[in-house]
Protein backbone atom coordinates (compact mmCIF):
# COMPACT_ATOMS: atom_id res chain seq x y z
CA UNK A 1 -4.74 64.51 -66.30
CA UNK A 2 -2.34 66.16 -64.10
CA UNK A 3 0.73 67.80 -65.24
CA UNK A 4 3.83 66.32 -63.16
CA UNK A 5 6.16 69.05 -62.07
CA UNK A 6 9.24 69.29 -60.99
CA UNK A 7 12.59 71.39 -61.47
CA UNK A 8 15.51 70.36 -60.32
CA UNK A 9 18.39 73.34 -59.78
CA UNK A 10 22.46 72.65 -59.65
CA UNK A 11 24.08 74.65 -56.89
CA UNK A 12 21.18 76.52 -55.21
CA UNK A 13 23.68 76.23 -52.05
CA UNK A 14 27.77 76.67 -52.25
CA UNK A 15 30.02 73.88 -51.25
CA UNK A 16 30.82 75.64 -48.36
CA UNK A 17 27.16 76.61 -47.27
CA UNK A 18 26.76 72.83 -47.69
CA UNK A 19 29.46 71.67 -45.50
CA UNK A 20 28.53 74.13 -43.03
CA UNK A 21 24.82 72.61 -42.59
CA UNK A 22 26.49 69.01 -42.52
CA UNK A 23 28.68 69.90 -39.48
CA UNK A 24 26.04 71.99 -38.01
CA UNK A 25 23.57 68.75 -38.08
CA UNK A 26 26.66 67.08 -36.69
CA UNK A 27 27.67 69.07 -33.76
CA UNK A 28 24.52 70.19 -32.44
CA UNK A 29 22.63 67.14 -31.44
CA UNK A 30 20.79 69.48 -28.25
CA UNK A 31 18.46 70.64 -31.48
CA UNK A 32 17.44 67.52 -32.88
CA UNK A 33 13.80 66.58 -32.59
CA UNK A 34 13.22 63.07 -30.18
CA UNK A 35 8.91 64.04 -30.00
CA UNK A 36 7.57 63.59 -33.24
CA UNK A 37 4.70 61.40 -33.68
CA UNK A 38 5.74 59.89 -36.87
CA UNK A 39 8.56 58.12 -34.65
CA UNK A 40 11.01 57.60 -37.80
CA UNK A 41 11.59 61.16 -37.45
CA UNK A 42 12.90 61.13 -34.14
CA UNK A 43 16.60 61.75 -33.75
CA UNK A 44 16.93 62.58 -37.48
CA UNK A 45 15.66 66.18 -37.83
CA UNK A 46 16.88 69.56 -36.77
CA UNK A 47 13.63 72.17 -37.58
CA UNK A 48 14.38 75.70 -38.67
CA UNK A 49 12.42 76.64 -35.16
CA UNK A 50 14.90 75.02 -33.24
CA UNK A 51 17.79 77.15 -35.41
CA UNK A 52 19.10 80.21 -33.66
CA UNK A 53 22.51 80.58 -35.89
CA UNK A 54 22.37 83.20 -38.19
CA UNK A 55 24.44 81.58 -40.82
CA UNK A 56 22.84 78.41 -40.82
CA UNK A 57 19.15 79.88 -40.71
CA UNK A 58 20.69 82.49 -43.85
CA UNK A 59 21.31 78.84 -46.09
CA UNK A 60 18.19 77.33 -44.94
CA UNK A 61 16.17 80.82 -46.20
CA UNK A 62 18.17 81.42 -49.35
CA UNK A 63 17.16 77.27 -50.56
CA UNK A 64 13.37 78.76 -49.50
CA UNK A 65 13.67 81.71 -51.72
CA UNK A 66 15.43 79.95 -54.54
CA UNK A 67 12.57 77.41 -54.49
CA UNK A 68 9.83 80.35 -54.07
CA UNK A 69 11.37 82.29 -56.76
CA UNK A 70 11.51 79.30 -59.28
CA UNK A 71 8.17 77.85 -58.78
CA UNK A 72 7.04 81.40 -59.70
CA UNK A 73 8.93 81.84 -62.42
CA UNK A 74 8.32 78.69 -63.51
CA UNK A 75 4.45 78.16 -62.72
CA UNK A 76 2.93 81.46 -61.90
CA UNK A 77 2.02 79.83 -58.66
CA UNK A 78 2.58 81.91 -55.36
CA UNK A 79 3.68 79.98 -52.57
CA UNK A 80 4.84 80.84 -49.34
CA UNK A 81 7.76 78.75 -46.66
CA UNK A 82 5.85 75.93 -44.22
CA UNK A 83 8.88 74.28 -42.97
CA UNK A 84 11.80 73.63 -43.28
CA UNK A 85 14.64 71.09 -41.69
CA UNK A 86 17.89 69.66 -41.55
CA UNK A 87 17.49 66.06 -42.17
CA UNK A 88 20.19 63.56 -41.53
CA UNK A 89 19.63 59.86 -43.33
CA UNK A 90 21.76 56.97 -41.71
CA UNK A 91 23.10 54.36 -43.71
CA UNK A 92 20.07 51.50 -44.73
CA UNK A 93 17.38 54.14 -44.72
CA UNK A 94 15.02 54.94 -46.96
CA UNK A 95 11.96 55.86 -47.03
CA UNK A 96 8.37 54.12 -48.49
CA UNK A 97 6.28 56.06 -51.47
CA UNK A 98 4.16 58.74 -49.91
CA UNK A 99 2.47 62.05 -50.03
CA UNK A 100 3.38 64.98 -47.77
CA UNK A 101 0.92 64.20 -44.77
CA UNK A 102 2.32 64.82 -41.50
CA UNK A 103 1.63 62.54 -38.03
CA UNK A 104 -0.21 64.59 -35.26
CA UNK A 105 -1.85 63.24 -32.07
CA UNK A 106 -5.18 62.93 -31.46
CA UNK A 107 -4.97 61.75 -27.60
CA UNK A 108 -2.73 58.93 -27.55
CA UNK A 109 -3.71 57.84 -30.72
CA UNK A 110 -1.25 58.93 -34.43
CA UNK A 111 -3.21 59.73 -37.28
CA UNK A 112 -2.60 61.12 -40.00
CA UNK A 113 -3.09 65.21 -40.54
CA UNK A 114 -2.96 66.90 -44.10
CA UNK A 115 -1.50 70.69 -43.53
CA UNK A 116 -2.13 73.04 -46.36
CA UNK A 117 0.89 71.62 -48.21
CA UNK A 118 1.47 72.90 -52.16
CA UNK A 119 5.10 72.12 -52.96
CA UNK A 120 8.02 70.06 -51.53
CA UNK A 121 11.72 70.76 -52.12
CA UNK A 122 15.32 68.91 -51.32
CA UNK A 123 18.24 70.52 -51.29
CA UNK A 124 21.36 67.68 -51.17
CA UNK A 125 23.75 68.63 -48.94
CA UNK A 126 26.03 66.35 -49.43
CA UNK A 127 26.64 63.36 -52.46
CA UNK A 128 29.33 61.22 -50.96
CA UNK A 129 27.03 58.13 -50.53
CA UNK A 130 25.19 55.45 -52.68
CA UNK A 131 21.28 55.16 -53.18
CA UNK A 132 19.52 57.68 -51.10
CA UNK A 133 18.18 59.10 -54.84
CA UNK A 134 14.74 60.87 -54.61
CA UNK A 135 11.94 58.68 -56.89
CA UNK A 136 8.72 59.09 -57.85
CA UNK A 137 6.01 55.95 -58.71
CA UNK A 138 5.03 55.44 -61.75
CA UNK A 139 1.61 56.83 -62.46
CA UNK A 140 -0.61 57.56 -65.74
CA UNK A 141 1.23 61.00 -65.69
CA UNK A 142 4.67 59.07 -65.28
CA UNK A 143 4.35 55.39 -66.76
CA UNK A 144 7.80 55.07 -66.06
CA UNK A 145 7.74 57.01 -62.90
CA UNK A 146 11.30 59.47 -62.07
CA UNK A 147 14.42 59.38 -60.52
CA UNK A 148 16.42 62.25 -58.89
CA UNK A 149 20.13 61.59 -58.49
CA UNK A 150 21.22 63.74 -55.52
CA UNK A 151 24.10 66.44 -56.09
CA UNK A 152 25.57 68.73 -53.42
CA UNK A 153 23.86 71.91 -53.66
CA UNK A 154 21.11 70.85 -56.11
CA UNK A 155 17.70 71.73 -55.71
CA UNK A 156 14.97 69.84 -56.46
CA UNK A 157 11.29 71.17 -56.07
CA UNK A 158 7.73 69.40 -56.66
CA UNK A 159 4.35 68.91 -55.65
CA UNK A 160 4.61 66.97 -52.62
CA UNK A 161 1.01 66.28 -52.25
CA UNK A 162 0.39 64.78 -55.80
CA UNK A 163 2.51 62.40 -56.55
CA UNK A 164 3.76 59.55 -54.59
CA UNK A 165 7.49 59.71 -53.96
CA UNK A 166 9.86 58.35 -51.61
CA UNK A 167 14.08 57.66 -51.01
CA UNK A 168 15.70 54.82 -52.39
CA UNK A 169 18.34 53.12 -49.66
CA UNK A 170 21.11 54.51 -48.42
CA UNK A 171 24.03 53.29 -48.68
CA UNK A 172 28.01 53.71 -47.96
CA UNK A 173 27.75 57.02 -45.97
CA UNK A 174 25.33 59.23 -44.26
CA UNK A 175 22.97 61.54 -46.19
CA UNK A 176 22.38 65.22 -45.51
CA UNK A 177 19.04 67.33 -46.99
CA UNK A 178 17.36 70.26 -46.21
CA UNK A 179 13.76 69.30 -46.63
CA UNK A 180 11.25 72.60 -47.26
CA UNK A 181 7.49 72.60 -47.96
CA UNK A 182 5.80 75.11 -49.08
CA UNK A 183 1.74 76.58 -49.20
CA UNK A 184 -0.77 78.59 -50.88
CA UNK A 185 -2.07 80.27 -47.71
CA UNK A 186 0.04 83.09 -46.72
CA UNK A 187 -1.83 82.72 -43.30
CA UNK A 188 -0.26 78.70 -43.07
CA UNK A 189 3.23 79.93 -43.42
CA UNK A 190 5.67 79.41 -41.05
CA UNK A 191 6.38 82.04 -38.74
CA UNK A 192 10.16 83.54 -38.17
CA UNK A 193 11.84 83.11 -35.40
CA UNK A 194 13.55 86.89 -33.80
CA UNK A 195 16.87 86.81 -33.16
């Protein structure tokens, strides 16, 4: 049987680092991603890639080190940042149980692509809305299943590609994450970007 993991953090990111990501999501629309093939994406998510602010790119690579650091600590097991993004959640969203496959093309066709994915991790960046709480499916490992209630600056880390988990509805107000992932395969990891 599998072991479920997760740890979830309080504070990883300051109130202010948080705000500052919210307003950055906010005010710089130019970055947001309208290509993806997994079309709920679209118009949602700002990737580190497309970050060229030092500040902002500083938060988004202290969460990855926090969540690096504490897996280790934690597990023994080395991973190494994927990708990371600023996510914004309108109000009614949610989103299905899933693993962390991505959508690539294959001609004109979507289909489904597994990348080299170990760990996931959420960092709230903001709490001033209803629902939008991270859950995981009951399984033999969980015959209850799990429920994350999101806190400004939390982190919470887990193996994305092992357990079904999704995003209850949103509701009231917008929500703000930082979604990472993470691998095994120091030659998978996400490049940085030079500025």
């Amino acid at each position: 049987m599998r072991d479920f993991k997760v740890l979830e953090l309080p504070n990883c990111l300051t109130e202010d680092e948080c705000n500052h990501l919210v307003q950055f999501h906010k005010t710089h629309q130019h970055l947001v991603t309208f290509n993806d093939p997994a079309e709920h994406y679209n118009g949602r998510r700002i990737p580190l890639e497309n970050i060229k602010t030092y500040e902002v790119r500083r938060a988004i690579r202290k969460a990855q080190y926090v969540a690096i650091s504490n897996i280790f600590a934690s597990y023994k097991d080395q991973v190494f940042p994927e990708q990371a993004e600023i996510m914004r959640w309108k109000v009614g969203m949610d989103q299905k149980p899933h693993i962390d496959k991505m959508a690539g093309l294959d001609g004109d066709e979507v289909v489904d692509v597994y990348p080299e994915t170990a760990w996931a991790a959420i960092v709230y960046l903001n709490d001033s809305y209803e629902g939008g709480r991270t859950f995981f499916e009951s399984c033999p490992e969980l015959p209850l299943g799990y429920e994350i209630k999101p806190e400004r600056g939390k982190i919470v880390m887990f193996e994305g590609m092992e357990f079904y988990h999704g995003v209850t509805k949103v509701r009231r107000a917008e929500r703000y994450t930082i979604a990472m992932w993470f691998t095994r395969n120091w030659k998978t990891m996400s490049s940085d970007l030079r500025i």
